[in-house]
C-alpha atoms as a PDB file:
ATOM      1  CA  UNK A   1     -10.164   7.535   0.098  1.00  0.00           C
ATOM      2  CA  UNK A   2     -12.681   5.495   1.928  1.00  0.00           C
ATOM      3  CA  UNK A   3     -11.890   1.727   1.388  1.00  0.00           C
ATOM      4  CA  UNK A   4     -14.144  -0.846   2.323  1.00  0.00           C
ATOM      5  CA  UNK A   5     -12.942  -4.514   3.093  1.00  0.00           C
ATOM      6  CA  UNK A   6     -14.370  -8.046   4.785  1.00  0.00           C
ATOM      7  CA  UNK A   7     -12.285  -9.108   6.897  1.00  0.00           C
ATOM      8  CA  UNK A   8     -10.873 -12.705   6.396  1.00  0.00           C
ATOM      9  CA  UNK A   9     -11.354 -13.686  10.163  1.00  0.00           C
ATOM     10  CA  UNK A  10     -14.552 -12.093  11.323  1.00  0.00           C
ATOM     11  CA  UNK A  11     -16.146 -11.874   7.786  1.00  0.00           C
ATOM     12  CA  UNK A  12     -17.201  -8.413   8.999  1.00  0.00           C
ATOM     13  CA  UNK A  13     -17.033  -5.052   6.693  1.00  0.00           C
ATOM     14  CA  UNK A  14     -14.856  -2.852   8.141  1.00  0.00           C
ATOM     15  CA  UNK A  15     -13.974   0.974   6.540  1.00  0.00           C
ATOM     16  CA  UNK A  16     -10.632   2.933   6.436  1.00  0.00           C
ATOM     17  CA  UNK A  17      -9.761   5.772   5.803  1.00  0.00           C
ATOM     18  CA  UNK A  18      -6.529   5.630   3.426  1.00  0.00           C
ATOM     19  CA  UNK A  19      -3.796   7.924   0.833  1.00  0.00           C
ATOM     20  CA  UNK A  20      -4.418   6.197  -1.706  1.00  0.00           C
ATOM     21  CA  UNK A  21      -5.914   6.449  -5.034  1.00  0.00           C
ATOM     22  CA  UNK A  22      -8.215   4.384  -7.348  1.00  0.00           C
ATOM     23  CA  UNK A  23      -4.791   4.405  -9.971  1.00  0.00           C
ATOM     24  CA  UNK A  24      -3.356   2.148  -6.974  1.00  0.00           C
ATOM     25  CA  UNK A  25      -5.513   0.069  -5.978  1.00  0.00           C
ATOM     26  CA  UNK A  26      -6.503  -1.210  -9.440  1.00  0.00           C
ATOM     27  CA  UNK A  27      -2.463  -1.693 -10.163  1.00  0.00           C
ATOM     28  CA  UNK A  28      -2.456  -3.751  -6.997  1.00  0.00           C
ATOM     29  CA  UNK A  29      -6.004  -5.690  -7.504  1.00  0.00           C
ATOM     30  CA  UNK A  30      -3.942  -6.762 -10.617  1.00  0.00           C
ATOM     31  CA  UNK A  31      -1.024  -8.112  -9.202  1.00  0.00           C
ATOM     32  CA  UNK A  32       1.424  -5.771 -10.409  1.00  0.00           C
ATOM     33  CA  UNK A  33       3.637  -4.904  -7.491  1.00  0.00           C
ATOM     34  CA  UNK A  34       4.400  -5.770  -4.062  1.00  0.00           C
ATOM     35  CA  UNK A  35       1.717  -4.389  -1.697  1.00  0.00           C
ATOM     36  CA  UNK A  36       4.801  -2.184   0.049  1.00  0.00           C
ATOM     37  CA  UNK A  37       6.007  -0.650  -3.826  1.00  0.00           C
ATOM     38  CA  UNK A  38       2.363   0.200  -4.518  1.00  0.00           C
ATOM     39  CA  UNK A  39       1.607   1.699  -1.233  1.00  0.00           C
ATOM     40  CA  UNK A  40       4.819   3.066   0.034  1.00  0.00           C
ATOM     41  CA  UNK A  41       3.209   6.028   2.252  1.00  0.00           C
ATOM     42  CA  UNK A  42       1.220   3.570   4.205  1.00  0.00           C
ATOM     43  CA  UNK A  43       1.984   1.718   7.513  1.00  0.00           C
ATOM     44  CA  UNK A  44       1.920  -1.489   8.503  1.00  0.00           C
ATOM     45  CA  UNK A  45      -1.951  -1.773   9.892  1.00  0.00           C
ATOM     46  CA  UNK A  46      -3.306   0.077   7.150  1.00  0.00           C
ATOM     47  CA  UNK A  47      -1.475  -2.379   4.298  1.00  0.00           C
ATOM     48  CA  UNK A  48      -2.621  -5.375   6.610  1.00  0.00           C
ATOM     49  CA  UNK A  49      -6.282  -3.986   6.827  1.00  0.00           C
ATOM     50  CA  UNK A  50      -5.630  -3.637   2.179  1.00  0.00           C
ATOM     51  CA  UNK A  51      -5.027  -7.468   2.349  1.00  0.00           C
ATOM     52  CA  UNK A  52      -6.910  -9.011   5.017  1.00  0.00           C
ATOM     53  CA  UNK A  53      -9.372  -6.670   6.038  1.00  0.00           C
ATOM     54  CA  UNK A  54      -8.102  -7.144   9.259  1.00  0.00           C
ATOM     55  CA  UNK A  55      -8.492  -3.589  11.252  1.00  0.00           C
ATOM     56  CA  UNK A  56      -5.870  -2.960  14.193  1.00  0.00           C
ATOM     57  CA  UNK A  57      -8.532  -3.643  16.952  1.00  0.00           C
ATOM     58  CA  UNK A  58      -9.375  -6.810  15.704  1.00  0.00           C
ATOM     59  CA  UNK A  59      -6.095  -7.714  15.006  1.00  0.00           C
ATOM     60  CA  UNK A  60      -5.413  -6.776  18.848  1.00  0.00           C
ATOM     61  CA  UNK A  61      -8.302  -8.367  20.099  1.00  0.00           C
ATOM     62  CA  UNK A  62      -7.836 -11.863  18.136  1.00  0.00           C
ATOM     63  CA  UNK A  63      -3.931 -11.938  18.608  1.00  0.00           C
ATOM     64  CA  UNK A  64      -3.575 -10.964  22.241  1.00  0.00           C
ATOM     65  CA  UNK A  65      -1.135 -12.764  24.237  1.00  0.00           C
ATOM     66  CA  UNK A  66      -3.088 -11.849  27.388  1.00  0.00           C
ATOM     67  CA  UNK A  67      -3.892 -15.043  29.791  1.00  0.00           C
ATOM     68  CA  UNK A  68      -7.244 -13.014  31.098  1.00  0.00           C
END
């Protein structure tokens, strides 16, 4: 499923491609389970980019411990 989120540090929309389905989403929109019980199949970027909308390049780019 295509899932569309703003991300919580650039404000950007960013898209991603994820298993999921509509069923799970909506059960975690709610607040009924722990991102990790709703989503098991899914890795760690792709449950960050679920709650922050925080893609792995930004993530890298923002985060970097490089002194460059």
């Amino acid at each position: 499923m295509l899932v569309f989120k703003k991300s919580i540090l650039s404000g950007e929309v960013s898209n991603m491609v994820l298993d999921v389905t509509q069923e799970q989403l909506d059960q975690y929109a709610a607040g009924n389970g722990l991102i990790q019980e709703v989503f098991p199949n899914l890795n760690h970027d792709e449950r960050e980019f679920l709650m922050t909308g925080i893609t792995p390049s930004e993530w890298e780019t923002t985060f970097s411990e490089d002194d460059e």
